[in-house]
PDB file of N, CA and C in Angstrom:
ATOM      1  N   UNK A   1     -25.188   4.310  22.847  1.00  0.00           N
ATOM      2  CA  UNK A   1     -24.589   4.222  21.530  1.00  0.00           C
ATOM      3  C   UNK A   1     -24.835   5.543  20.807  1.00  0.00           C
ATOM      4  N   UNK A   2     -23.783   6.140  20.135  1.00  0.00           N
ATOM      5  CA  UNK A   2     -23.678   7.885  19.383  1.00  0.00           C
ATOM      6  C   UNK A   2     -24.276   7.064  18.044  1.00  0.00           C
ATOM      7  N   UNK A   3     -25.188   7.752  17.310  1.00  0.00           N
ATOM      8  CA  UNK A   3     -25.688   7.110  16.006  1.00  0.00           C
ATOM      9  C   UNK A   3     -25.446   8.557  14.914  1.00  0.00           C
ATOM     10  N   UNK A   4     -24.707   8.063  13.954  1.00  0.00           N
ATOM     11  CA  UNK A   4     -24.266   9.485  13.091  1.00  0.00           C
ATOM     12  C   UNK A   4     -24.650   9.338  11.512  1.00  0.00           C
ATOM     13  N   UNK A   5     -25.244   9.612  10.836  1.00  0.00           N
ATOM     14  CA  UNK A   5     -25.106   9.807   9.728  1.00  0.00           C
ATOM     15  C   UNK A   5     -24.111  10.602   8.690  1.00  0.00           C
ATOM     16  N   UNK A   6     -23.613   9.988   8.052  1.00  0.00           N
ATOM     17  CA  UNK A   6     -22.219  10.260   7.224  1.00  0.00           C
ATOM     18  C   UNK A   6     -22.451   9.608   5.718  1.00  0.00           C
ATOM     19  N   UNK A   7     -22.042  10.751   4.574  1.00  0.00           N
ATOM     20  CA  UNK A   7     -21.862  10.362   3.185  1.00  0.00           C
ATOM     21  C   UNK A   7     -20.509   9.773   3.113  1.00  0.00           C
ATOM     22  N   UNK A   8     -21.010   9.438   1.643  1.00  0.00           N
ATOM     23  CA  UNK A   8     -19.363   9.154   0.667  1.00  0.00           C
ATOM     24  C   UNK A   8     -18.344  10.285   0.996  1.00  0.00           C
ATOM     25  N   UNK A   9     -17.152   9.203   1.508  1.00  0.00           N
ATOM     26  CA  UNK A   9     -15.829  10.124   1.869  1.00  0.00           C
ATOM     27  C   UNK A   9     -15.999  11.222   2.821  1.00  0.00           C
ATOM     28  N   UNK A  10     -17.092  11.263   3.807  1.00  0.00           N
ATOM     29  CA  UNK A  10     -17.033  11.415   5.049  1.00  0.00           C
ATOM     30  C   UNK A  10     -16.525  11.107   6.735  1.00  0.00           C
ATOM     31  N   UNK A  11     -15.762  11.501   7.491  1.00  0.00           N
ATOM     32  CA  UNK A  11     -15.317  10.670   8.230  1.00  0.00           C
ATOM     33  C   UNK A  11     -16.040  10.901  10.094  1.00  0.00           C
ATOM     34  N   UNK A  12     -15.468  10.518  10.638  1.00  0.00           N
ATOM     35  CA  UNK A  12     -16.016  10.655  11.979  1.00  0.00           C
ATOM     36  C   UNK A  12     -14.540  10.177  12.671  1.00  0.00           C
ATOM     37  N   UNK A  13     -14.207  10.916  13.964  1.00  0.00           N
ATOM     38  CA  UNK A  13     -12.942  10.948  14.925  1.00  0.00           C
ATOM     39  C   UNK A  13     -13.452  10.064  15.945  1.00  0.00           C
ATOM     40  N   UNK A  14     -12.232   8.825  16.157  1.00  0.00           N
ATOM     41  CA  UNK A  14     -12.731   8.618  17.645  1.00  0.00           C
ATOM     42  C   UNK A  14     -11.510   9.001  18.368  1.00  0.00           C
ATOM     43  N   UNK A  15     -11.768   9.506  19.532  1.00  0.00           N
ATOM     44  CA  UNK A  15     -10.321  10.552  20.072  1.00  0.00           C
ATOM     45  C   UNK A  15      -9.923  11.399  19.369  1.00  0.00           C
ATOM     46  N   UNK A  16      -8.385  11.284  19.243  1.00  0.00           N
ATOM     47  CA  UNK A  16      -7.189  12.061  18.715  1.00  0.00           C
ATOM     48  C   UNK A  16      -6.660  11.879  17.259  1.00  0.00           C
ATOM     49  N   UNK A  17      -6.587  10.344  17.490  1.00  0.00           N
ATOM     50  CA  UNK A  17      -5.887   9.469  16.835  1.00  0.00           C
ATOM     51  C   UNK A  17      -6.855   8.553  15.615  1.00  0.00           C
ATOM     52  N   UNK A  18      -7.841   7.869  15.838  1.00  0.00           N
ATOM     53  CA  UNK A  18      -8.545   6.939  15.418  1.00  0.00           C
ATOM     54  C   UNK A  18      -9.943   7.864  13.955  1.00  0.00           C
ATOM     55  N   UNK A  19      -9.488   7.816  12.682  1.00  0.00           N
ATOM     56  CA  UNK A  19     -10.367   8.007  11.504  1.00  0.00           C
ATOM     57  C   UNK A  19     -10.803   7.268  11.437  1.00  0.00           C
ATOM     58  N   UNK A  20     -12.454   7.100  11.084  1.00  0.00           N
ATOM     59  CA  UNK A  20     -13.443   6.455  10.351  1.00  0.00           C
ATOM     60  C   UNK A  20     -13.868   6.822   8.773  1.00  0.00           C
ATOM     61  N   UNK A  21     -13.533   6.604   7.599  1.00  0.00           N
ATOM     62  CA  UNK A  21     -14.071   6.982   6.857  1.00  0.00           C
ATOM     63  C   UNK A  21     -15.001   5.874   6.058  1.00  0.00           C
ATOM     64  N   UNK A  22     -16.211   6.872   5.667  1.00  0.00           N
ATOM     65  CA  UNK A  22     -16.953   6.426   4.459  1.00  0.00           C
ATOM     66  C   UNK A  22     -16.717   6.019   3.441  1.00  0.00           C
ATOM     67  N   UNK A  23     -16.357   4.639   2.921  1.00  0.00           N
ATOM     68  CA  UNK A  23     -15.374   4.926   1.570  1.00  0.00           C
ATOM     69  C   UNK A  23     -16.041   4.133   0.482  1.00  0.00           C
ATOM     70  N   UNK A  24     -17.707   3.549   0.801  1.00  0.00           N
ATOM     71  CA  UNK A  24     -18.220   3.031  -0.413  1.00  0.00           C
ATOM     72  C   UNK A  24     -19.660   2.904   0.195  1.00  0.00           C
ATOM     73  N   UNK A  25     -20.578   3.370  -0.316  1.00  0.00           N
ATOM     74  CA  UNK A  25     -22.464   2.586   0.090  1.00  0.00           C
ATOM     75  C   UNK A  25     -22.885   2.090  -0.795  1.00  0.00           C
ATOM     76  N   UNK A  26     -23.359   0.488  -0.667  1.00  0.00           N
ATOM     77  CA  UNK A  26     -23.879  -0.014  -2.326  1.00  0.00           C
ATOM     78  C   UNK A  26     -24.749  -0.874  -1.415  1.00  0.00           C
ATOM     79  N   UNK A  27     -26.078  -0.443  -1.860  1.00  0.00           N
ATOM     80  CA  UNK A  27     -27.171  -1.181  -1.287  1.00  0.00           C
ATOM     81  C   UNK A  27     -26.945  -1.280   0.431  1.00  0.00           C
ATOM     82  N   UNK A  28     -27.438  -2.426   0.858  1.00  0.00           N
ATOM     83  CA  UNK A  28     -27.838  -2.068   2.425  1.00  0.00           C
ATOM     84  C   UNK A  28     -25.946  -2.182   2.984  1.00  0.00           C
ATOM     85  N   UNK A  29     -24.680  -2.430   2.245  1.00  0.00           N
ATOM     86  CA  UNK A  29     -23.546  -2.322   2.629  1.00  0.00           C
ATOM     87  C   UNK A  29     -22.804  -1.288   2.908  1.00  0.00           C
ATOM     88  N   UNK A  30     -21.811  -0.781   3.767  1.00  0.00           N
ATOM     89  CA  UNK A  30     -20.908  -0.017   3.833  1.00  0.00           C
ATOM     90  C   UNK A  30     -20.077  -0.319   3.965  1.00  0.00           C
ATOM     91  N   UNK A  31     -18.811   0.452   3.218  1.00  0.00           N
ATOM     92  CA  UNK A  31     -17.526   0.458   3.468  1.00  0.00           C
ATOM     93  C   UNK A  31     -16.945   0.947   4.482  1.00  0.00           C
ATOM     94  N   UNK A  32     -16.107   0.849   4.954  1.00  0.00           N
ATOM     95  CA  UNK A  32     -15.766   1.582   6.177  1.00  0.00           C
ATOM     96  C   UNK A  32     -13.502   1.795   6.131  1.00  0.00           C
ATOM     97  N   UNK A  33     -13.477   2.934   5.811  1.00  0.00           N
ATOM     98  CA  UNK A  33     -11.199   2.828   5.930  1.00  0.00           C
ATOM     99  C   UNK A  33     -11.271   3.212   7.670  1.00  0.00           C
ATOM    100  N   UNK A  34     -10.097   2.658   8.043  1.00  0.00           N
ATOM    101  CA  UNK A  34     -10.063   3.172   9.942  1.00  0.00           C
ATOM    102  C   UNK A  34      -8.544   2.996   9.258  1.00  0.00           C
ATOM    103  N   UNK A  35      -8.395   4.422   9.986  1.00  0.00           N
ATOM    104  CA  UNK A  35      -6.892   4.809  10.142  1.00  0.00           C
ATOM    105  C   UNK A  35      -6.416   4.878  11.850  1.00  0.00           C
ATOM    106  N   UNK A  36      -5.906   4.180  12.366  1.00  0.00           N
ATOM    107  CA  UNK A  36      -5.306   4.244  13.527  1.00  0.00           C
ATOM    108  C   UNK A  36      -4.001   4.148  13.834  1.00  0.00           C
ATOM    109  N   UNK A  37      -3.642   4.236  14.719  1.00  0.00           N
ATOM    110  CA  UNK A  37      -1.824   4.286  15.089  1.00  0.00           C
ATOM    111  C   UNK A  37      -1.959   2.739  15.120  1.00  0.00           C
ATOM    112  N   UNK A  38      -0.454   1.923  15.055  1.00  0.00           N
ATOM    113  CA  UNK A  38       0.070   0.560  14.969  1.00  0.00           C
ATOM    114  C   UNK A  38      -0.377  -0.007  16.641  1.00  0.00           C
ATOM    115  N   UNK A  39      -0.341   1.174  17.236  1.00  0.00           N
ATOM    116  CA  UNK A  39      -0.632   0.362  18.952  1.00  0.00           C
ATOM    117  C   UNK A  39      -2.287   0.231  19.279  1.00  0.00           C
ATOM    118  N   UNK A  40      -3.057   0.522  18.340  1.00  0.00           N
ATOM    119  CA  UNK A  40      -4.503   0.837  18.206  1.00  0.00           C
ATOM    120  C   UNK A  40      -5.220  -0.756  17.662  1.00  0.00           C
ATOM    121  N   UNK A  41      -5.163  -1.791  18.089  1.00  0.00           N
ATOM    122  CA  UNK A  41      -5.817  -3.047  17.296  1.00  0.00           C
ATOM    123  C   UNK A  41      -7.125  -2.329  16.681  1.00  0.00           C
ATOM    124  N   UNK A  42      -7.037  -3.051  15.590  1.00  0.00           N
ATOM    125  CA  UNK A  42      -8.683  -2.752  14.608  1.00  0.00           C
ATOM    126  C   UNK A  42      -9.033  -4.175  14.141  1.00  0.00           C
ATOM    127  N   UNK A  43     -10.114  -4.837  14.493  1.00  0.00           N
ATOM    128  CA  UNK A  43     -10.387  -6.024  14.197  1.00  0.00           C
ATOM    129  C   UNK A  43     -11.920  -5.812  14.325  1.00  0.00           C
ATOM    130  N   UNK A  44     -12.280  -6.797  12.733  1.00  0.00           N
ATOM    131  CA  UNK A  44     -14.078  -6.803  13.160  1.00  0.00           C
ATOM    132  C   UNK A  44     -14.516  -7.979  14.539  1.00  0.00           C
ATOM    133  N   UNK A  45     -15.767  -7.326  14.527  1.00  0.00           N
ATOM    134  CA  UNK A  45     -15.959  -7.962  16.177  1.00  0.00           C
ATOM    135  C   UNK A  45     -16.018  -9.364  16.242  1.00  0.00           C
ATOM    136  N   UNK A  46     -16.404 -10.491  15.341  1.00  0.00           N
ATOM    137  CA  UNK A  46     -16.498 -11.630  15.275  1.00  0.00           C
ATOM    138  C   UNK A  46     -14.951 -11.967  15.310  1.00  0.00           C
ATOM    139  N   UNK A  47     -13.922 -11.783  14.774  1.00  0.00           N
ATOM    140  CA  UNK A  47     -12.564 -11.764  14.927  1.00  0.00           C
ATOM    141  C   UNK A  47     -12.266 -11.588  16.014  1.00  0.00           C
ATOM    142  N   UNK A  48     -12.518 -10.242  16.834  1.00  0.00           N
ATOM    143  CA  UNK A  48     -12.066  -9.693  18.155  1.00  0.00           C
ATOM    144  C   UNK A  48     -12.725 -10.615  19.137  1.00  0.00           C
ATOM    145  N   UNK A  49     -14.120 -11.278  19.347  1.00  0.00           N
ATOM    146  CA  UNK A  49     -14.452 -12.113  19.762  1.00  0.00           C
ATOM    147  C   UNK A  49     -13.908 -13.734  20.071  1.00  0.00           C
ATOM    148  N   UNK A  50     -13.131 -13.895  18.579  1.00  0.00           N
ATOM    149  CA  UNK A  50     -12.625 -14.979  18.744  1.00  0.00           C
ATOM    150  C   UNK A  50     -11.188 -15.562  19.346  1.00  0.00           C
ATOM    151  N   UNK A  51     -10.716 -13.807  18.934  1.00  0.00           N
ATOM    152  CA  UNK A  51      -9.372 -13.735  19.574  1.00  0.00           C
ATOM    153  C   UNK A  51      -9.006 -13.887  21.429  1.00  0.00           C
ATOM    154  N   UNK A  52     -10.611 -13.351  21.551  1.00  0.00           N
ATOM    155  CA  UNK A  52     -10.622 -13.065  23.598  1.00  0.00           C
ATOM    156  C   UNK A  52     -10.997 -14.473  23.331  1.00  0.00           C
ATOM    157  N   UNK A  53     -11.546 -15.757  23.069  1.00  0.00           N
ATOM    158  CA  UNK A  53     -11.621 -16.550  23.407  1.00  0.00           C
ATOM    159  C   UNK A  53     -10.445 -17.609  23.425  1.00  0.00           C
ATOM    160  N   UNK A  54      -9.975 -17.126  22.240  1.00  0.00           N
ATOM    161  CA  UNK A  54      -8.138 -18.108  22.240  1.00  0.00           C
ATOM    162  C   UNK A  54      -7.697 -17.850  23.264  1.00  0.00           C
ATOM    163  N   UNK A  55      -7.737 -16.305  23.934  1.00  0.00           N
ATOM    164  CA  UNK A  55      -6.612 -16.271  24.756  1.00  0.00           C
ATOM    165  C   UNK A  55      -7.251 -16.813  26.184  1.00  0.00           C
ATOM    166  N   UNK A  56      -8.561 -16.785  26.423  1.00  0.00           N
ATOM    167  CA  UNK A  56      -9.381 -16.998  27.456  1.00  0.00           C
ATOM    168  C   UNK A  56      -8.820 -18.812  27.357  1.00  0.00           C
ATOM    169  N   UNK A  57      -9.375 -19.606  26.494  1.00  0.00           N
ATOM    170  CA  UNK A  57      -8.799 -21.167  26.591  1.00  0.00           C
ATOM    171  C   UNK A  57      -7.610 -21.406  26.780  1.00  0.00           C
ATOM    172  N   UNK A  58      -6.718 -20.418  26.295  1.00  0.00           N
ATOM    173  CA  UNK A  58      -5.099 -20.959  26.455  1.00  0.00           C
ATOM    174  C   UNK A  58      -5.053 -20.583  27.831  1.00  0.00           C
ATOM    175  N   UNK A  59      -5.340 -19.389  28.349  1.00  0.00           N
ATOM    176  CA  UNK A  59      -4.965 -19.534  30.177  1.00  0.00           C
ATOM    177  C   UNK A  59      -5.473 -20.493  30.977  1.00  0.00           C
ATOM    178  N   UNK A  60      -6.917 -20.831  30.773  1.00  0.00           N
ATOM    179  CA  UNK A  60      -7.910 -21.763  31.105  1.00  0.00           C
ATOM    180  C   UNK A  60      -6.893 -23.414  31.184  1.00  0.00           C
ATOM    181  N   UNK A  61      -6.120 -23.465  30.066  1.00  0.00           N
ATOM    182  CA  UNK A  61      -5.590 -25.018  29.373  1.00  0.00           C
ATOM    183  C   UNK A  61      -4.273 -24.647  30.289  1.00  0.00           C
ATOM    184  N   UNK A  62      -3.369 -23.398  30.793  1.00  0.00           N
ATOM    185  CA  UNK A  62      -2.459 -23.673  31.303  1.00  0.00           C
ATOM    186  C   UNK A  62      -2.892 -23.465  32.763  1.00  0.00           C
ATOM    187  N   UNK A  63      -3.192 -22.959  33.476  1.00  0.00           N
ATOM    188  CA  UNK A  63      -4.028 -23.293  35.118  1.00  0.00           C
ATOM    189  C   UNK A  63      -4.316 -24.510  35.300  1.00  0.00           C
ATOM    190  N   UNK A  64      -5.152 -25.329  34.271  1.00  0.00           N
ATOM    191  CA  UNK A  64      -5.649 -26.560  34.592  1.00  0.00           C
ATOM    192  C   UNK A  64      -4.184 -27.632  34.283  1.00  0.00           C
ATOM    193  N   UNK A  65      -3.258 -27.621  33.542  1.00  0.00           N
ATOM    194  CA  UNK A  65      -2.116 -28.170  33.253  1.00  0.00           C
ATOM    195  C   UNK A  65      -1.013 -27.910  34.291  1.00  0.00           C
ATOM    196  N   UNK A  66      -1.335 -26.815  34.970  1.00  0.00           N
ATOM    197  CA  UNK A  66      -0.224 -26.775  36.434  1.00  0.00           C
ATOM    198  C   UNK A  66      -0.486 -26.878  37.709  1.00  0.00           C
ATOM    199  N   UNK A  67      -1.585 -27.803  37.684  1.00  0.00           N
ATOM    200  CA  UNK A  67      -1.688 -28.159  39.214  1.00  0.00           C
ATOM    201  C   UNK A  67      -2.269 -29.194  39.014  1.00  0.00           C
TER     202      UNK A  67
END
């Protein structure tokens, strides 16, 4: 894991394409703007987590439904 320290309205690149900016610190919180292209999903990980599991049960529910 890269560990970076960054102020207010500071950003960090991932690749080419993908901005991170700093866009608020208030107490132990951060803000965070991500600018990415439309083909780039950005989802927090509990979301992204839940999403691989929808799609993990729906294949799971159609395999077991066709045979």
């Amino acid at each position: 894991m890269l560990v970076l320290s960054r102020k207010k309205n500071e950003s960090i690149m991932v690749g080419d394409s993908v901005v991170i900016t700093i866009v608020e610190i208030r107490g132990d919180r951060v803000r965070l703007g991500i600018e990415a292209p439309p083909e780039v999903p950005v989802h927090r990980r509990e979301v992204y987590e839940a999403l691989r599991r929808a799609v993990s049960d729906s294949a799971e529910s159609e395999t077991s439904s066709s045979g």
